[in-house]
N, C-alpha and C. Protein backbone atom coordinates (compact mmCIF):
# COMPACT_ATOMS: atom_id res chain seq x y z
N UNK A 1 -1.31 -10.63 -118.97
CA UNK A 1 -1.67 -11.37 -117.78
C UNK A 1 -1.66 -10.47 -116.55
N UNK A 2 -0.60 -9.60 -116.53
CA UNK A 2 -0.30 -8.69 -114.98
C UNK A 2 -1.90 -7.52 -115.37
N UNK A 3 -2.04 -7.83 -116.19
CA UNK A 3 -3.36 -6.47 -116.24
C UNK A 3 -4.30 -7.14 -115.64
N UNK A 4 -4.88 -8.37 -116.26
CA UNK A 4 -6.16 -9.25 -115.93
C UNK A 4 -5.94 -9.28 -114.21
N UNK A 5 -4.34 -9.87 -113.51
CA UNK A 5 -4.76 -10.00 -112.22
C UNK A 5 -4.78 -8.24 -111.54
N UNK A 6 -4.41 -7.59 -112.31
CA UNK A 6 -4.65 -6.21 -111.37
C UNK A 6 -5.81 -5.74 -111.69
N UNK A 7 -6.63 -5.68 -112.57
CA UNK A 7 -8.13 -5.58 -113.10
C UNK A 7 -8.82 -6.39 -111.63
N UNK A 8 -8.57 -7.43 -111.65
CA UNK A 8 -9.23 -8.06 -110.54
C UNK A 8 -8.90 -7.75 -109.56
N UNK A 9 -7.65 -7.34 -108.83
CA UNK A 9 -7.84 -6.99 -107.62
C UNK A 9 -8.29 -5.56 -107.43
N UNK A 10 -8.43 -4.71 -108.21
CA UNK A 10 -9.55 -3.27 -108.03
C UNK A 10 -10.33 -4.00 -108.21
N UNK A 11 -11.29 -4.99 -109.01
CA UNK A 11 -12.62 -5.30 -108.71
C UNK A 11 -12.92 -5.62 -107.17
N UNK A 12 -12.16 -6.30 -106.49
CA UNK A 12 -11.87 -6.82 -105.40
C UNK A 12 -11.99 -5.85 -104.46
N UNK A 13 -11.16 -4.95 -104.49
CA UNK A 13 -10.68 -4.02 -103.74
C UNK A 13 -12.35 -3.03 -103.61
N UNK A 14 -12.82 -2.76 -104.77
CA UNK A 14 -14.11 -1.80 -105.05
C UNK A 14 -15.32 -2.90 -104.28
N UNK A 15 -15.15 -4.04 -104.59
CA UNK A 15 -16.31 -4.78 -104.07
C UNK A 15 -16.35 -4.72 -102.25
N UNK A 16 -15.51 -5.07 -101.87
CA UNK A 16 -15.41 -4.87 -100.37
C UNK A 16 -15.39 -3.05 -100.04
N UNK A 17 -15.00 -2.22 -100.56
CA UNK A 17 -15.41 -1.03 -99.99
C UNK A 17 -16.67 -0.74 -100.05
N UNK A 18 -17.37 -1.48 -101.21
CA UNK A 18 -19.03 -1.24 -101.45
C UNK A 18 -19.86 -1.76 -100.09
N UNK A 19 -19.35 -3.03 -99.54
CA UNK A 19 -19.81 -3.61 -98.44
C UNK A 19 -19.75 -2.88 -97.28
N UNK A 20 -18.92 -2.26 -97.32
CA UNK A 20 -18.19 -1.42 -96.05
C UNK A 20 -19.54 -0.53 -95.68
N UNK A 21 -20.29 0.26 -94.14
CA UNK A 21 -20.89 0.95 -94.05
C UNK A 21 -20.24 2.22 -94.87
N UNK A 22 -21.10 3.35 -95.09
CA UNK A 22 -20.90 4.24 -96.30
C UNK A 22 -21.38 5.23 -94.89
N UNK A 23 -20.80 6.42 -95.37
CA UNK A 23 -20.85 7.65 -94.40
C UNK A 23 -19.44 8.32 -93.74
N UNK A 24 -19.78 9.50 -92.96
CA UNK A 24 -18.49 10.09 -92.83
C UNK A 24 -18.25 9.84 -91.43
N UNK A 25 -17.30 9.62 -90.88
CA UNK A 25 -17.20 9.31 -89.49
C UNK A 25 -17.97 10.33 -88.63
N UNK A 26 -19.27 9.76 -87.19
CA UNK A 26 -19.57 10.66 -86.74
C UNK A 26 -18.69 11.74 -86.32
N UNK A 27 -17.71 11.26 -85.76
CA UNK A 27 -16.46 12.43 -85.05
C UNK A 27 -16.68 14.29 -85.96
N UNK A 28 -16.84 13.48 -87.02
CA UNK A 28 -16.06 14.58 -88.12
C UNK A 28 -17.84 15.31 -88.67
N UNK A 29 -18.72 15.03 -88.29
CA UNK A 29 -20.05 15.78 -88.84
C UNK A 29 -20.93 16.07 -87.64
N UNK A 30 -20.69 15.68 -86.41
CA UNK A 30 -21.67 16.13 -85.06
C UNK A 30 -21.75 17.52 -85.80
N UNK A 31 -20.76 18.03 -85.29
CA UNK A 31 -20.52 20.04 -85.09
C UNK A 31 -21.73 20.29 -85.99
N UNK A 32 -21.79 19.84 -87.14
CA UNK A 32 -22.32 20.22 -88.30
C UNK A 32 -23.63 19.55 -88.54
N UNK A 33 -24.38 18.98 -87.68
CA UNK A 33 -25.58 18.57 -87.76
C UNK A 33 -26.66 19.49 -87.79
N UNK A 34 -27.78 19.83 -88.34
CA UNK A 34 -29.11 20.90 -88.09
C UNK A 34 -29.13 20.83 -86.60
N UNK A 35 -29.70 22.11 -86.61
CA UNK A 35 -29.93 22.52 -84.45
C UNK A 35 -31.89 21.30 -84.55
N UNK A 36 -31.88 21.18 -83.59
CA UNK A 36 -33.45 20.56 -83.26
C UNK A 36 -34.45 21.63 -83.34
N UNK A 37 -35.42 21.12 -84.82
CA UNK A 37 -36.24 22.17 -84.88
C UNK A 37 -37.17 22.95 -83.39
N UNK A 38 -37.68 23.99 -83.54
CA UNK A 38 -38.16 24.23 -82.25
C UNK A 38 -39.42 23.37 -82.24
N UNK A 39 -39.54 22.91 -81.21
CA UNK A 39 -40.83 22.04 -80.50
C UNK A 39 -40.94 20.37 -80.72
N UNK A 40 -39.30 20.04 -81.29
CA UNK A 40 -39.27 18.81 -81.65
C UNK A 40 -38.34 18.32 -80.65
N UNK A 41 -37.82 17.18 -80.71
CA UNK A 41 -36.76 16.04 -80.45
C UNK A 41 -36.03 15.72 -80.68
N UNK A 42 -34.83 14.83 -80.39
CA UNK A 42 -34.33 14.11 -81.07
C UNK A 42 -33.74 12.86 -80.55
N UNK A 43 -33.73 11.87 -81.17
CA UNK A 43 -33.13 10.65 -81.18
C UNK A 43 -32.08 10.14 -81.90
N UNK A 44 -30.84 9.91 -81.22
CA UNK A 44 -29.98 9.09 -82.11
C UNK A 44 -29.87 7.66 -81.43
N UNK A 45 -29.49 6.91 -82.88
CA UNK A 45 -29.66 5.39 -82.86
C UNK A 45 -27.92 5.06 -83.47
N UNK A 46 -27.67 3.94 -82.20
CA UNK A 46 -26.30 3.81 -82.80
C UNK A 46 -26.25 2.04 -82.56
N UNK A 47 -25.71 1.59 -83.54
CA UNK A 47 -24.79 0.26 -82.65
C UNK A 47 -23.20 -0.14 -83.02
N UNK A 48 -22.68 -0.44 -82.43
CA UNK A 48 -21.22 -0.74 -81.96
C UNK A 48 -21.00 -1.51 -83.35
N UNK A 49 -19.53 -1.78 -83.65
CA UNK A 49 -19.15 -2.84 -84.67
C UNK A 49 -19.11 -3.97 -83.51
N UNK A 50 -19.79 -4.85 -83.72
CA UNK A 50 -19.74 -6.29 -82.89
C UNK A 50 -19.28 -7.11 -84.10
N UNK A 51 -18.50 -7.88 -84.35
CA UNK A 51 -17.81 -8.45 -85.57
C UNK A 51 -18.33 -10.05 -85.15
N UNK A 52 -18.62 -10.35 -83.84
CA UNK A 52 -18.87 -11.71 -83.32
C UNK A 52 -20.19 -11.40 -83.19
N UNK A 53 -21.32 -10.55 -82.98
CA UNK A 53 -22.37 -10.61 -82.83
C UNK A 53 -23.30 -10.77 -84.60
N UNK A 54 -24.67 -10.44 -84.47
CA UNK A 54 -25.53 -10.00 -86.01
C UNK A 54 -24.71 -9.03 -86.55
N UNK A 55 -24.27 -8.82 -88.02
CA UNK A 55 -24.14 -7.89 -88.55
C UNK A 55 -25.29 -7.27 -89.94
N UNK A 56 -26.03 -8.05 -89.49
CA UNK A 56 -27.39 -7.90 -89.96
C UNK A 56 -28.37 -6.50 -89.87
N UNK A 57 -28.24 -6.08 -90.86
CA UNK A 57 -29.29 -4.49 -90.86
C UNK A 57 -30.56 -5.09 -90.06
N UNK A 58 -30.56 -3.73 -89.04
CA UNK A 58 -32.19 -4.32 -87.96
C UNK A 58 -32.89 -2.46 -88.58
N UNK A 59 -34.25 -2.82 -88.58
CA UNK A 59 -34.85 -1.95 -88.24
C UNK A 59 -35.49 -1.70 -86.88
N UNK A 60 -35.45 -0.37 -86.33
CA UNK A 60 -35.99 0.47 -85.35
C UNK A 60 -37.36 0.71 -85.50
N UNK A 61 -37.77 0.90 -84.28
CA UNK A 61 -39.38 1.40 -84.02
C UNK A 61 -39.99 1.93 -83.54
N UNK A 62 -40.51 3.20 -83.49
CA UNK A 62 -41.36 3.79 -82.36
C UNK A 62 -42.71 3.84 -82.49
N UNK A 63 -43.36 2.89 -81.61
CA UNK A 63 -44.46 3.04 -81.34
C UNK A 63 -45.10 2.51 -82.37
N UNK A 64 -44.01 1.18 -82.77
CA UNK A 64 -44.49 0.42 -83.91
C UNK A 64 -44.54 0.41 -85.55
N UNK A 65 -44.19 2.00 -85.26
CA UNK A 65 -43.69 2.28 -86.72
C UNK A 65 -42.60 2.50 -87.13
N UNK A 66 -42.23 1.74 -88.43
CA UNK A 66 -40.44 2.28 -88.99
C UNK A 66 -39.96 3.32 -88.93
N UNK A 67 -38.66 3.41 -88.37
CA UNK A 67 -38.33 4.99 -88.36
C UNK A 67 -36.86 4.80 -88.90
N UNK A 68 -35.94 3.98 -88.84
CA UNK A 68 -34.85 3.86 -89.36
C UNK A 68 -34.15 2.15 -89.33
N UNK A 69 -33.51 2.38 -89.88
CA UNK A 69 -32.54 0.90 -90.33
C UNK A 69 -31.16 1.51 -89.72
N UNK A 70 -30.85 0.15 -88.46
CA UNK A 70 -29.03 0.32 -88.27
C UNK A 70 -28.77 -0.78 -88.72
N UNK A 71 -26.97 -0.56 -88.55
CA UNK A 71 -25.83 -1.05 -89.55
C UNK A 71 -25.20 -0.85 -88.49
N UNK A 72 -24.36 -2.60 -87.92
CA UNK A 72 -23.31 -1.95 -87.22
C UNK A 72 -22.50 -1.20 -87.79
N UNK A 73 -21.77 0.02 -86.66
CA UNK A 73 -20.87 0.40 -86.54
C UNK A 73 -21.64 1.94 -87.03
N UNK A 74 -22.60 1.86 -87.14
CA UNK A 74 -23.15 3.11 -87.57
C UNK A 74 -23.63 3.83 -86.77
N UNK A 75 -24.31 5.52 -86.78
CA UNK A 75 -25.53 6.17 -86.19
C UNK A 75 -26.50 6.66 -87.09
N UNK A 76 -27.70 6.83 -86.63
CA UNK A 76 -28.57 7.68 -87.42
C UNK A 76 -29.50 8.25 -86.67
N UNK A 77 -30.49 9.52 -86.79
CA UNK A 77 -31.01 10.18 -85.78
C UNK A 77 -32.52 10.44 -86.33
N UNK A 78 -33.31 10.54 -85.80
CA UNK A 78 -34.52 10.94 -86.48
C UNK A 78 -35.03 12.00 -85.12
N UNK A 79 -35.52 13.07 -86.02
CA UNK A 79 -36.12 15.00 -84.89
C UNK A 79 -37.82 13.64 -84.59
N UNK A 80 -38.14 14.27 -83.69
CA UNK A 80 -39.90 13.56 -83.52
C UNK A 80 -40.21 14.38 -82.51
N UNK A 81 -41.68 14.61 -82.86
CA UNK A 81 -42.67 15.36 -81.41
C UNK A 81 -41.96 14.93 -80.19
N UNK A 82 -42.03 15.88 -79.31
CA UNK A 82 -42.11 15.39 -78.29
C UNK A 82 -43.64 14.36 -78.13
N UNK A 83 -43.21 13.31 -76.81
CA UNK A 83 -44.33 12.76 -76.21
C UNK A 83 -43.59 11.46 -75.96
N UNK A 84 -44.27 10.37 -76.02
CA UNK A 84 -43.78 9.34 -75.48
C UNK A 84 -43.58 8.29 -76.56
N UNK A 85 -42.80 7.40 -76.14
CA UNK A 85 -42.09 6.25 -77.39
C UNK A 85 -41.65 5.04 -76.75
N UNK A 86 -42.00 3.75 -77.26
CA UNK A 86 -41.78 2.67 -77.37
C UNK A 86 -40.74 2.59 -78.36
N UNK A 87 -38.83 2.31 -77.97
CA UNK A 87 -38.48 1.78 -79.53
C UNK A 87 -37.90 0.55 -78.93
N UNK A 88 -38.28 -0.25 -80.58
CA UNK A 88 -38.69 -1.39 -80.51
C UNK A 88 -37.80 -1.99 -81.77
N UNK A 89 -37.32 -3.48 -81.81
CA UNK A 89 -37.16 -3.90 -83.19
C UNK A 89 -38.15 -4.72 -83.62
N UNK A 90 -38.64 -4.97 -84.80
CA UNK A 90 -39.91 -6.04 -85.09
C UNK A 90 -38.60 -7.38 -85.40
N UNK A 91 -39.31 -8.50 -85.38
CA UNK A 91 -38.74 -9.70 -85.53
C UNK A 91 -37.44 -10.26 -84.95
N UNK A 92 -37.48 -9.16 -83.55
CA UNK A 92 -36.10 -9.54 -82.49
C UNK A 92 -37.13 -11.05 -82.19
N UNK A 93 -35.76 -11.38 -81.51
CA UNK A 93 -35.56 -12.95 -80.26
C UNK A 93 -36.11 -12.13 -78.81
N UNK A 94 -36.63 -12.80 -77.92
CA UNK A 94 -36.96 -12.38 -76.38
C UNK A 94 -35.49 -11.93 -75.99
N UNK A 95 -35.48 -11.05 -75.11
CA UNK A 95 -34.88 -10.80 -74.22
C UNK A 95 -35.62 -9.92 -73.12
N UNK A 96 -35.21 -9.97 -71.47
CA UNK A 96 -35.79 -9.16 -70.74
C UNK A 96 -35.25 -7.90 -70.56
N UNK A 97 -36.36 -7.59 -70.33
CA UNK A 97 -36.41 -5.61 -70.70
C UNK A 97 -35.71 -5.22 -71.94
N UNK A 98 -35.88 -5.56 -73.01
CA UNK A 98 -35.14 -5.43 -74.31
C UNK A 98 -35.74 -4.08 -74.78
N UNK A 99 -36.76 -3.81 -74.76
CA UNK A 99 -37.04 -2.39 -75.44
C UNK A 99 -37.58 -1.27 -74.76
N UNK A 100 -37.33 -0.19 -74.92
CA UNK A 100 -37.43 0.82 -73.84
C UNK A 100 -38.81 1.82 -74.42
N UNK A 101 -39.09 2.34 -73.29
CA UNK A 101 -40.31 3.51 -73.46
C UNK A 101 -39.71 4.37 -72.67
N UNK A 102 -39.50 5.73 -73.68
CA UNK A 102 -39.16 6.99 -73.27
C UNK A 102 -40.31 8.02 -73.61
N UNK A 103 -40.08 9.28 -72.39
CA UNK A 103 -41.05 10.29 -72.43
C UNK A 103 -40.37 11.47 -72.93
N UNK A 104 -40.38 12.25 -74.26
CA UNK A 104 -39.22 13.12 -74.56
C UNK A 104 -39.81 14.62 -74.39
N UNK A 105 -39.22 15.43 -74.27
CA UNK A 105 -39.70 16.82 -73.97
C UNK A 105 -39.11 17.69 -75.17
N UNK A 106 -39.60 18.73 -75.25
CA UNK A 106 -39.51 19.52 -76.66
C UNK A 106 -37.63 19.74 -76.26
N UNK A 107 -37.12 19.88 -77.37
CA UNK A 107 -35.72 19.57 -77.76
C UNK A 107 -34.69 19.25 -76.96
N UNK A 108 -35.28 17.93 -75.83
CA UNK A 108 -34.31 16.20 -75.54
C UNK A 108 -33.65 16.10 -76.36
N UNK A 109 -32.10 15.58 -76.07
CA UNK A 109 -31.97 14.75 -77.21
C UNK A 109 -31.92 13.46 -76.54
N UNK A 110 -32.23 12.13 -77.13
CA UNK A 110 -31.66 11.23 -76.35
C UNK A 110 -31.05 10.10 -77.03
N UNK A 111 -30.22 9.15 -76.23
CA UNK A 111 -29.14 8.39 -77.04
C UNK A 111 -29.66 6.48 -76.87
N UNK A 112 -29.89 5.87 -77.76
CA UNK A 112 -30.22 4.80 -78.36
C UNK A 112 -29.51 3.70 -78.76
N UNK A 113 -28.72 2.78 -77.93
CA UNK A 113 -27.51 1.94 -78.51
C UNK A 113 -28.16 0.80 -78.46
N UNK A 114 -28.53 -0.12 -79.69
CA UNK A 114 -29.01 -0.97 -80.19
C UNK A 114 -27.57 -2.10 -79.82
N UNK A 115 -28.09 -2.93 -79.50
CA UNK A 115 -26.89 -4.27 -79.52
C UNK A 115 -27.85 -5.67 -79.83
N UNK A 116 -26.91 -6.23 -80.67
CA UNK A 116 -27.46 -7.86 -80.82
C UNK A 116 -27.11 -8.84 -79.92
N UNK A 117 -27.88 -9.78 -79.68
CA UNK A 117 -27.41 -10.84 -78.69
C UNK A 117 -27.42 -12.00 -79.16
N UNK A 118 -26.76 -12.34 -79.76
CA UNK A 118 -26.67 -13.83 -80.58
C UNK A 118 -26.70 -14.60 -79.68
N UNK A 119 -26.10 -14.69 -77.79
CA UNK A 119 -26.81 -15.49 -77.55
C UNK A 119 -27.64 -15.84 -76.99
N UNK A 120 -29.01 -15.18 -77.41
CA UNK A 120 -29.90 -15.18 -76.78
C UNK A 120 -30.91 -15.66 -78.20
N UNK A 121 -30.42 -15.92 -79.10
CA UNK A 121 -31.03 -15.67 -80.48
C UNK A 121 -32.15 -17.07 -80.66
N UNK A 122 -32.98 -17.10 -80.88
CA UNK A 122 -34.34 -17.64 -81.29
C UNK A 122 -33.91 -18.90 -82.69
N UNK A 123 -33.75 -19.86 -82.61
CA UNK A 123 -33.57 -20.96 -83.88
C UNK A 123 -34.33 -21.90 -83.30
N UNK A 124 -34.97 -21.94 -85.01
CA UNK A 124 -35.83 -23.12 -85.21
C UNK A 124 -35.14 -24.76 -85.16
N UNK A 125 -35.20 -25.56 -84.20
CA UNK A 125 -34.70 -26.72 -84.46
C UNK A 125 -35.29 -27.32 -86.01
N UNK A 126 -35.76 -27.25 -86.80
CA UNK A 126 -35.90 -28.01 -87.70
C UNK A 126 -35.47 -27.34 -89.03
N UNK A 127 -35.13 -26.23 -88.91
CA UNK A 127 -34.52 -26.05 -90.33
C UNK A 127 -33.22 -24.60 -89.98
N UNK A 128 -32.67 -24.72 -88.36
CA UNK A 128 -31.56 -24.36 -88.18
C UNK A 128 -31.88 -22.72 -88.63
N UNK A 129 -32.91 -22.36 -88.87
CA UNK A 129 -32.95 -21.08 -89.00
C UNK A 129 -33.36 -20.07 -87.74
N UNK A 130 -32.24 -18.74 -87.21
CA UNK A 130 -32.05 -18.21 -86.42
C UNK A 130 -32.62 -17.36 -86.59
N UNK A 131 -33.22 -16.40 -85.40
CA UNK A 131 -33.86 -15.02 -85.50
C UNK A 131 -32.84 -14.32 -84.52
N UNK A 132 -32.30 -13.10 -85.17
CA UNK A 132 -31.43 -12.26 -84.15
C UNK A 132 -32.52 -11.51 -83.34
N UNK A 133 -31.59 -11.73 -82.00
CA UNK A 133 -31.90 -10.57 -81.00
C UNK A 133 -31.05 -8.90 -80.87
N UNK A 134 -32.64 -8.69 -80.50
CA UNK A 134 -31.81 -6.84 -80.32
C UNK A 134 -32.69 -6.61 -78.87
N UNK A 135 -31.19 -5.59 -78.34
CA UNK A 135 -31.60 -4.95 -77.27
C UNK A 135 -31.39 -3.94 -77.27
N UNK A 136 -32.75 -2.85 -76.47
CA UNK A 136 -31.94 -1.05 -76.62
C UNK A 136 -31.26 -0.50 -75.21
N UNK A 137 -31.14 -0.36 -75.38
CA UNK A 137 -30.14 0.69 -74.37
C UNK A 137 -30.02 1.67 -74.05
N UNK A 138 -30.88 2.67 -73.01
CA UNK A 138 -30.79 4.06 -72.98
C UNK A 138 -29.47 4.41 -72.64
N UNK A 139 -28.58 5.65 -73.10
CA UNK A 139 -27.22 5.93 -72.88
C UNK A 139 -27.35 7.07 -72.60
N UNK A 140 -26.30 7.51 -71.23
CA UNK A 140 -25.91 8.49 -70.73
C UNK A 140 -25.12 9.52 -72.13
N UNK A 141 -25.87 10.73 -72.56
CA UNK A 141 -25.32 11.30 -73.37
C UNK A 141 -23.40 11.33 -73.31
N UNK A 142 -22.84 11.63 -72.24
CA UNK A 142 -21.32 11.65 -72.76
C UNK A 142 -20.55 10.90 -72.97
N UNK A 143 -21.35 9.61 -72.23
CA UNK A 143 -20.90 7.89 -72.91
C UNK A 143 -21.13 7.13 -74.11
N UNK A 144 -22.68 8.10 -74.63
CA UNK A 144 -23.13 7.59 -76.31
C UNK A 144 -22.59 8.70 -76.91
N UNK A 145 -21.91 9.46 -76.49
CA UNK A 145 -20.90 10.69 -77.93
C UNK A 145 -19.56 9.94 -77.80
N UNK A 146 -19.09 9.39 -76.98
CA UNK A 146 -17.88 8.79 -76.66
C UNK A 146 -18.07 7.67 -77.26
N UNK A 147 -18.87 6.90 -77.12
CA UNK A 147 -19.04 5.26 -78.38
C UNK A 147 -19.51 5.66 -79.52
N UNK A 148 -19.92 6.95 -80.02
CA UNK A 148 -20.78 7.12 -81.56
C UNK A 148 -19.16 7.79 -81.98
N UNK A 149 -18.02 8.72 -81.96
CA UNK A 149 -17.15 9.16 -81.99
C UNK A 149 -16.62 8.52 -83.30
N UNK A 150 -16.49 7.07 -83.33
CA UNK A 150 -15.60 6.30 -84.13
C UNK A 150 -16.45 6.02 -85.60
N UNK A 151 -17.66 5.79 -85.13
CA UNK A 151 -18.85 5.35 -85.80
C UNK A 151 -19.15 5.85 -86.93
N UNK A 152 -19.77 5.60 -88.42
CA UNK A 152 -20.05 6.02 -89.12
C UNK A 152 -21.77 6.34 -89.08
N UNK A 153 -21.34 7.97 -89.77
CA UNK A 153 -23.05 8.65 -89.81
C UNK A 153 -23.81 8.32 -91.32
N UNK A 154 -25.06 7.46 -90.58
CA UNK A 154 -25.37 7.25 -92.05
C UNK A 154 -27.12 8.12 -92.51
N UNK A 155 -26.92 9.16 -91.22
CA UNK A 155 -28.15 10.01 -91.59
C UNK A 155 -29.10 10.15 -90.22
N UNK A 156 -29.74 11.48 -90.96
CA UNK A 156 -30.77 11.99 -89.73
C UNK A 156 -32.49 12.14 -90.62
């Protein structure tokens, strides 16, 4: 009997770490990131653990096209031409001024903090079904290394 309930609580135990975002804390892999190829960009995308807000994977957009999936509590970065960018989430709720257009110059980096606004969130009265909102956030680089710090990196 003591096996069956300890069998189950490692199942237990393994199932919730599986849930858990996966990656190494940014803190501990900045140093060690690739330099920005020459004549490119870069963008990192982060959002906060909001435990009361969406914890709902959103995808990102520039200029309408997929470029990455966040996870609270995560970052991820994608190098891009310089030039100009709309990022955007597809199937957010309204909010004003929710998505930003930046003009990037050959190796910018710039910082991207995605937040949900549940209450601002879009539901259908008739079948109670909600659409999360996202908003972006341009961030002062030493304030988005200071909130990405804790965060898990889940890729560039």
């Amino acid at each position: 009997m003591r096996a069956t309930v300890r069998t189950f609580l490692v199942l237990v135990a393994l199932t919730i770490a599986g849930c858990a975002p996966q990656g190494q804390p940014f803190a501990g892999v900045a140093a060690g990131l690739p330099p920005i190829q020459a004549g490119m960009a870069r963008i990192f995308f982060y959002r906060w653990l909001e435990p009361y807000e969406s914890t709902a994977a959103a995808a990102v957009q520039l200029n309408g096209n997929r470029v990455a999936v966040t996870e609270t509590g995560t970052v991820v970065y994608r190098d891009v031409p310089p030039g100009q960018y709309r990022i955007s989430m597809p199937n957010s709720g309204r909010y004003p001024d929710q998505f930003k257009t930046i003009t990037l110059a050959p190796g910018q980096v710039t910082y991207a903090r995605i937040e949900s606004r549940r209450d601002w969130a879009v539901c259908n009265i008739y079948s109670d079904a909600c659409q999360d909102t996202y908003v972006v956030n341009l961030v002062e680089p030493s304030l988005a290394l200071s909130e990405m710090r804790g965060l898990r990196f889940i890729g560039g």
